[in-house]
C-alpha atoms as a PDB file:
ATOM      1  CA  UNK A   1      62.581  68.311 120.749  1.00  0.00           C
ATOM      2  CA  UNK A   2      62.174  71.719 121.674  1.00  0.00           C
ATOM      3  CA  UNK A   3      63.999  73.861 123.937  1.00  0.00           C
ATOM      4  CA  UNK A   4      62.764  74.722 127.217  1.00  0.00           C
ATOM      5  CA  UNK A   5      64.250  77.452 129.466  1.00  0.00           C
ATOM      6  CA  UNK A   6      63.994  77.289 133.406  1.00  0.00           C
ATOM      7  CA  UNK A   7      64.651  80.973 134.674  1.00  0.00           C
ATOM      8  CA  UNK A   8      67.521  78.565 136.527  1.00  0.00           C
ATOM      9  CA  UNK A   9      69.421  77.709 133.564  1.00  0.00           C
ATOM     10  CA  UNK A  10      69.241  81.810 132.499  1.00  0.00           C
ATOM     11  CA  UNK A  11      71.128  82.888 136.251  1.00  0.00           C
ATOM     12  CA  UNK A  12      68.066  84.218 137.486  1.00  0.00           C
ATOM     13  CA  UNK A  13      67.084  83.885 141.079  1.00  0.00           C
ATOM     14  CA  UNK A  14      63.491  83.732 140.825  1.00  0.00           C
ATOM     15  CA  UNK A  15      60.658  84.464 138.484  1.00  0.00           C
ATOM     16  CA  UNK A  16      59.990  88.109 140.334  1.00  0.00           C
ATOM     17  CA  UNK A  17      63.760  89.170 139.042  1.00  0.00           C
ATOM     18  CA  UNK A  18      62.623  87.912 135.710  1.00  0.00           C
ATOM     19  CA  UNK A  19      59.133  89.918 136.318  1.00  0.00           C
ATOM     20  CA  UNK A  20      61.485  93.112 137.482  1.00  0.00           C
ATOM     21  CA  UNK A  21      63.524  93.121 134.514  1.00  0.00           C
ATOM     22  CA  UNK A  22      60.350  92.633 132.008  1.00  0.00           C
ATOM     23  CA  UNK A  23      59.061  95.636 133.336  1.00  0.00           C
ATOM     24  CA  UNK A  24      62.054  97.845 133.129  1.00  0.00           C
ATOM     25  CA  UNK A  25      61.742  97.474 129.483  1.00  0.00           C
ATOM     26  CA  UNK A  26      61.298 100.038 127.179  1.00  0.00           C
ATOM     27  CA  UNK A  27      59.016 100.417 124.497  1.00  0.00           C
ATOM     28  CA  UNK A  28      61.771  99.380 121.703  1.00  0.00           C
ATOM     29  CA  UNK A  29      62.789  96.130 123.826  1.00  0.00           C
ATOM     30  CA  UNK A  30      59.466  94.783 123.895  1.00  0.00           C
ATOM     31  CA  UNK A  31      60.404  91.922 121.363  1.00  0.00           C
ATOM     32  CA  UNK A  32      62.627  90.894 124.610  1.00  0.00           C
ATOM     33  CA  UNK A  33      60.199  91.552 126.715  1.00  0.00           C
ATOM     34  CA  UNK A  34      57.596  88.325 125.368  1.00  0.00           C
ATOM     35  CA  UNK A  35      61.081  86.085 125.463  1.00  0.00           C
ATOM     36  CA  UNK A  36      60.809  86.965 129.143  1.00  0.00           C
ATOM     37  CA  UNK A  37      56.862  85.795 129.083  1.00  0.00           C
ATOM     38  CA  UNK A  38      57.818  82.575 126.793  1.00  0.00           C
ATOM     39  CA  UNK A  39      60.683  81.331 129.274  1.00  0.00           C
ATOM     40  CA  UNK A  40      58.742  82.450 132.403  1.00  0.00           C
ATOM     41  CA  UNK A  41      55.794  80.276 131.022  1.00  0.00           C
ATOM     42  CA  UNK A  42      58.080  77.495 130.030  1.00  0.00           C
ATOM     43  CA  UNK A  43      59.481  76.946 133.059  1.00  0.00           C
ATOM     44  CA  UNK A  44      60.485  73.339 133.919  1.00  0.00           C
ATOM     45  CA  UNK A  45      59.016  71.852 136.833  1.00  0.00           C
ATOM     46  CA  UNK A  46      60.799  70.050 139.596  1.00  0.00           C
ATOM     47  CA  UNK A  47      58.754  67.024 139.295  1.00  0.00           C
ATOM     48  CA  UNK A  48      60.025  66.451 135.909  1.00  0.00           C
ATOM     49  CA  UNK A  49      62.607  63.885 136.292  1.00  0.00           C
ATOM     50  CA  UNK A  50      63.765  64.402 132.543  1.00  0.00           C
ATOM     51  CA  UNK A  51      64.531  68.180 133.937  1.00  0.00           C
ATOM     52  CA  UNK A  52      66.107  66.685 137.111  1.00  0.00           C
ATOM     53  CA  UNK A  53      68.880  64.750 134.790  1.00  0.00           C
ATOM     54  CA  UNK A  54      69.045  67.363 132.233  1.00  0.00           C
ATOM     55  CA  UNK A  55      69.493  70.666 132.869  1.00  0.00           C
ATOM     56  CA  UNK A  56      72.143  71.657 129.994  1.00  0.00           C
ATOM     57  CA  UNK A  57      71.053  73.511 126.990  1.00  0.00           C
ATOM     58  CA  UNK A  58      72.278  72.777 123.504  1.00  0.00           C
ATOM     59  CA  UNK A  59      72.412  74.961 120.666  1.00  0.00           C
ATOM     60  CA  UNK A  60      73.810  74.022 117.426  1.00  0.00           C
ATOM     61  CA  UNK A  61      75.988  76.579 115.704  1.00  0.00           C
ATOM     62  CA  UNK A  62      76.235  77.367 112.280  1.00  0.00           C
ATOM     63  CA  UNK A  63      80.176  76.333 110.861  1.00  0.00           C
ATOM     64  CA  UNK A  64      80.417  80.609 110.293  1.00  0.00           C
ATOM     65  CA  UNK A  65      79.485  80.819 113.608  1.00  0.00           C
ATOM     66  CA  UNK A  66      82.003  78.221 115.126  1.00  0.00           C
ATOM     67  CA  UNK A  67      84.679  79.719 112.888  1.00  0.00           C
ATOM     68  CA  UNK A  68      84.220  83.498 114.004  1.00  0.00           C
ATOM     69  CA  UNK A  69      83.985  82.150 117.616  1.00  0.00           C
ATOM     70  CA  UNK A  70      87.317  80.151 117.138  1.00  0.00           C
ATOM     71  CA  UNK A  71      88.450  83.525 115.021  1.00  0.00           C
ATOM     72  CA  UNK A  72      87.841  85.750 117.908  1.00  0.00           C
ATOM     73  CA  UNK A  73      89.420  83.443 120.455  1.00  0.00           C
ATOM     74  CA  UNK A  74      92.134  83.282 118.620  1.00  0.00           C
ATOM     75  CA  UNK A  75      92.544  87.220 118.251  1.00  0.00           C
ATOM     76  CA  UNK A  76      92.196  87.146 122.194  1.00  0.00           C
ATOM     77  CA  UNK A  77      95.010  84.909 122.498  1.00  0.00           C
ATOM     78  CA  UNK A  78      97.413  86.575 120.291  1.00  0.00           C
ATOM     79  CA  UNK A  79      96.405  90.074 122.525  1.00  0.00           C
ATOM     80  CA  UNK A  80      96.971  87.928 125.899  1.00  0.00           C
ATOM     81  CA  UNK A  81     100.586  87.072 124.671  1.00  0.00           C
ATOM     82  CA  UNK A  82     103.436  88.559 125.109  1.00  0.00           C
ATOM     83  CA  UNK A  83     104.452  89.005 121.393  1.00  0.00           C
ATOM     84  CA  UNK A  84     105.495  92.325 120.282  1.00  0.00           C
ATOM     85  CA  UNK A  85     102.432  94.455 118.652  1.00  0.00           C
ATOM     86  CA  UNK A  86     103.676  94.056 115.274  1.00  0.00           C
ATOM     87  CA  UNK A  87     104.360  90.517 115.325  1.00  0.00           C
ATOM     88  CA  UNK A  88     100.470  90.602 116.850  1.00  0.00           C
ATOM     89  CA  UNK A  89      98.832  92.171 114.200  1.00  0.00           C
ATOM     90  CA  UNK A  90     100.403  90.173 111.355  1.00  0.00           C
ATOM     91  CA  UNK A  91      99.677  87.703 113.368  1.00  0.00           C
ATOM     92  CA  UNK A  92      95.527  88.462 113.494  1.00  0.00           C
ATOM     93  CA  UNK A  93      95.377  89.877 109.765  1.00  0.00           C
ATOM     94  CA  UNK A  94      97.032  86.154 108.807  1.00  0.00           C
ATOM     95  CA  UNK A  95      94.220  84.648 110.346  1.00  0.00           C
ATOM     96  CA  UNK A  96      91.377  86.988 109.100  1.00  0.00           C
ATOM     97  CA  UNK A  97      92.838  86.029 105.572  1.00  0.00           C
ATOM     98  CA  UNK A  98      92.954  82.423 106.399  1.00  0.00           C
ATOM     99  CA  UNK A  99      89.334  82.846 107.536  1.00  0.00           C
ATOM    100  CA  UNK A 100      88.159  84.590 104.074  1.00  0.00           C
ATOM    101  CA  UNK A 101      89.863  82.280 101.740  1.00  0.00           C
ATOM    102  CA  UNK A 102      88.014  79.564 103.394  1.00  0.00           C
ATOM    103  CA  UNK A 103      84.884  81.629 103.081  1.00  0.00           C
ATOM    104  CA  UNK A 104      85.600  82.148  99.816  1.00  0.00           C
ATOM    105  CA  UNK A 105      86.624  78.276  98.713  1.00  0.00           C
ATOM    106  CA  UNK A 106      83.339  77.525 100.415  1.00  0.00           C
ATOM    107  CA  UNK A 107      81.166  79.506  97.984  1.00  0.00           C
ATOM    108  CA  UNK A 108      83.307  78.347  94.930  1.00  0.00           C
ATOM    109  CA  UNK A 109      82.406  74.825  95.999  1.00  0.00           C
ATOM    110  CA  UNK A 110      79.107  75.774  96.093  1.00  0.00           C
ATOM    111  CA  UNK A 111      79.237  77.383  92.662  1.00  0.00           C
ATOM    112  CA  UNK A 112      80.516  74.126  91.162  1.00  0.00           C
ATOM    113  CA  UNK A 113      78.324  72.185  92.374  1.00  0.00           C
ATOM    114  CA  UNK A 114      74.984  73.887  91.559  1.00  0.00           C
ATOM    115  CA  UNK A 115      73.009  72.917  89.123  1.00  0.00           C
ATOM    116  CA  UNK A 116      70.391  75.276  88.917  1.00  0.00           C
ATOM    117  CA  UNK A 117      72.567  77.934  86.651  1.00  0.00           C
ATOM    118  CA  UNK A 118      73.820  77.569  82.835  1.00  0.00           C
ATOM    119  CA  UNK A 119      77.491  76.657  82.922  1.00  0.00           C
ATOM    120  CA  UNK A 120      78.247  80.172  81.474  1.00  0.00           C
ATOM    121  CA  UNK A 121      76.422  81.428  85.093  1.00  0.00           C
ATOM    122  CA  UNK A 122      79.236  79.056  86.524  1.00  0.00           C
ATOM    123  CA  UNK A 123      82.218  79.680  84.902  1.00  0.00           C
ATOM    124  CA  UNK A 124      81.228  83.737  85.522  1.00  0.00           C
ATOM    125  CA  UNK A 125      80.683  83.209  88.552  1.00  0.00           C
ATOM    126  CA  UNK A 126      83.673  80.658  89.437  1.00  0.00           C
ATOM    127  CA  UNK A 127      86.430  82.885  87.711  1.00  0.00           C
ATOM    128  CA  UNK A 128      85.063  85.576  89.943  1.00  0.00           C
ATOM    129  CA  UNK A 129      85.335  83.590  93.298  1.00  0.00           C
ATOM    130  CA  UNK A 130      89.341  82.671  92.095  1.00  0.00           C
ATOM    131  CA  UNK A 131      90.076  86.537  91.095  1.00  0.00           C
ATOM    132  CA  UNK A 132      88.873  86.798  94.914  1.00  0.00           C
ATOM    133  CA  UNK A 133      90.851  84.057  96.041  1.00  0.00           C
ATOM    134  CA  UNK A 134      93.814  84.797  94.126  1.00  0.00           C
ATOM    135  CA  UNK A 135      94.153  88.198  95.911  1.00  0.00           C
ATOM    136  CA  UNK A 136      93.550  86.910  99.071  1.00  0.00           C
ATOM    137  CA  UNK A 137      96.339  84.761  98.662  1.00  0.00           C
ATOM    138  CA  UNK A 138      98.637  87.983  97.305  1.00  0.00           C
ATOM    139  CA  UNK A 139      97.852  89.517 100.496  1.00  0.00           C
ATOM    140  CA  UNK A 140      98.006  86.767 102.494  1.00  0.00           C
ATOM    141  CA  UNK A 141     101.848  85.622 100.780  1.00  0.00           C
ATOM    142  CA  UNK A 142     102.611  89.180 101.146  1.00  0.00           C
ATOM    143  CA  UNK A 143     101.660  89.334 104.862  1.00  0.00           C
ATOM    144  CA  UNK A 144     104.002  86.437 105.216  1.00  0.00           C
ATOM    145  CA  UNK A 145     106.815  88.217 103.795  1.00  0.00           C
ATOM    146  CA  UNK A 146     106.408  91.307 105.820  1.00  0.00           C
ATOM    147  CA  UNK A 147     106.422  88.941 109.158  1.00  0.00           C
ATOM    148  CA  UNK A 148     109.582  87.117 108.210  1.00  0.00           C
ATOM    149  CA  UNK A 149     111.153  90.492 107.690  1.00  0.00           C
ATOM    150  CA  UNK A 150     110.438  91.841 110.535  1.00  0.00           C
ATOM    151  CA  UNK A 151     111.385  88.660 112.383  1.00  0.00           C
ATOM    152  CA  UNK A 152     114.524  88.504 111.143  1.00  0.00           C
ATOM    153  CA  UNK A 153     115.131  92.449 111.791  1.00  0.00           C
ATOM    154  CA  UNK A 154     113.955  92.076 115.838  1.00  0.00           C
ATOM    155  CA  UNK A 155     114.110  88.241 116.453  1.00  0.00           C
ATOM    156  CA  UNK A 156     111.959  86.759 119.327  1.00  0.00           C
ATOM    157  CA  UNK A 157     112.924  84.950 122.145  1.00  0.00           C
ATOM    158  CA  UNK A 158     112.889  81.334 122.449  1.00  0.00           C
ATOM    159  CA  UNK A 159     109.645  81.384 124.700  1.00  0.00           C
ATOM    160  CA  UNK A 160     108.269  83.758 122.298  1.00  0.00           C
ATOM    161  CA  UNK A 161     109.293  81.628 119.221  1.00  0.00           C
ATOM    162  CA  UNK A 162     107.238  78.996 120.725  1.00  0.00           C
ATOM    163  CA  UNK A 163     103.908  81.118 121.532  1.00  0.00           C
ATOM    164  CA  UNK A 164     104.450  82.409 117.876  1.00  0.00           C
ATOM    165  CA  UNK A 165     104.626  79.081 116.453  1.00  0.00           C
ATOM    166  CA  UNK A 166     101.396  78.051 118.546  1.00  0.00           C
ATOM    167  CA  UNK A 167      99.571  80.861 117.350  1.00  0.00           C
ATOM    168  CA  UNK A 168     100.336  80.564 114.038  1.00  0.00           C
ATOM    169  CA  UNK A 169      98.340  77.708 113.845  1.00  0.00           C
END
């Protein structure tokens, strides 16, 4: 089923602000500019009942797209709390390790499993993906350490502790 925009579902008033801002574009946005045309043209009608019961939009994210979305919110999290800086940014460099190990296992996987390269291809190319991994986990181990040092050298409170522990996860 294809996805139909009402100017409505994009926060604009009426079709002349979606007119307005077509025409402020410049030469380089023009691409944008026919988007405007396309969801002007596609506009739902009120008479459509189907519109009148649906008017949400669904999109269907890639699994690297949910995971840098659920990265990022998780980097604006740790900046929201009230953790000292340090304990912060071990904090978001654990979790952009976490994030490219899992990357990384991914593609191994993937490796293993195809069967459109020689086994040599495989190996080569699986004993690459583990060197990877391997040194993600290094830094990742070493990360560790370096937070558990420093937590032990300026401890955290116990409402801290448990916004750490939260955000750990």
């Amino acid at each position: 089923m294809p996805l139909t925009f009402s100017s409505d579902s994009l926060g604009l008033a009426n079709s002349n602000q979606a007119n307005t801002s077509k025409t402020n574009q410049t030469q380089a946005g023009a691409n944008a500019s026919a988007t405007n045309d396309s969801l002007t043209r596609s506009r739902v009608t009120p008479e459509d009942s189907a519109a009148k019961k649906n008017k949400s939009v669904y999109l269907h994210l890639s699994e690297d797209a949910k995971n840098k979305s659920r990265l990022e919110k998780k980097k604006e999290a740790i900046d929201k709390s009230d953790l000292p800086t340090k304990i912060k940014d071990y904090l978001k460099r654990i979790h952009e390790l976490k994030e490219e190990l899992r990357k990384l296992e991914q593609a191994l996987k993937k490796v293993v499993a195809n069967n459109n390269i020689s086994e040599e291809q495989k190996d080569l190319q699986a004993d690459q993906l583990q060197q990877q991994i391997n040194a993600l986990n290094n830094a990742l181990v070493s990360t560790l350490n370096s937070l558990e040092k420093d937590l032990k050298e300026e401890p955290l409170t116990q409402e801290q502790a448990a916004i750490f522990a939260e955000l750990l996860l």
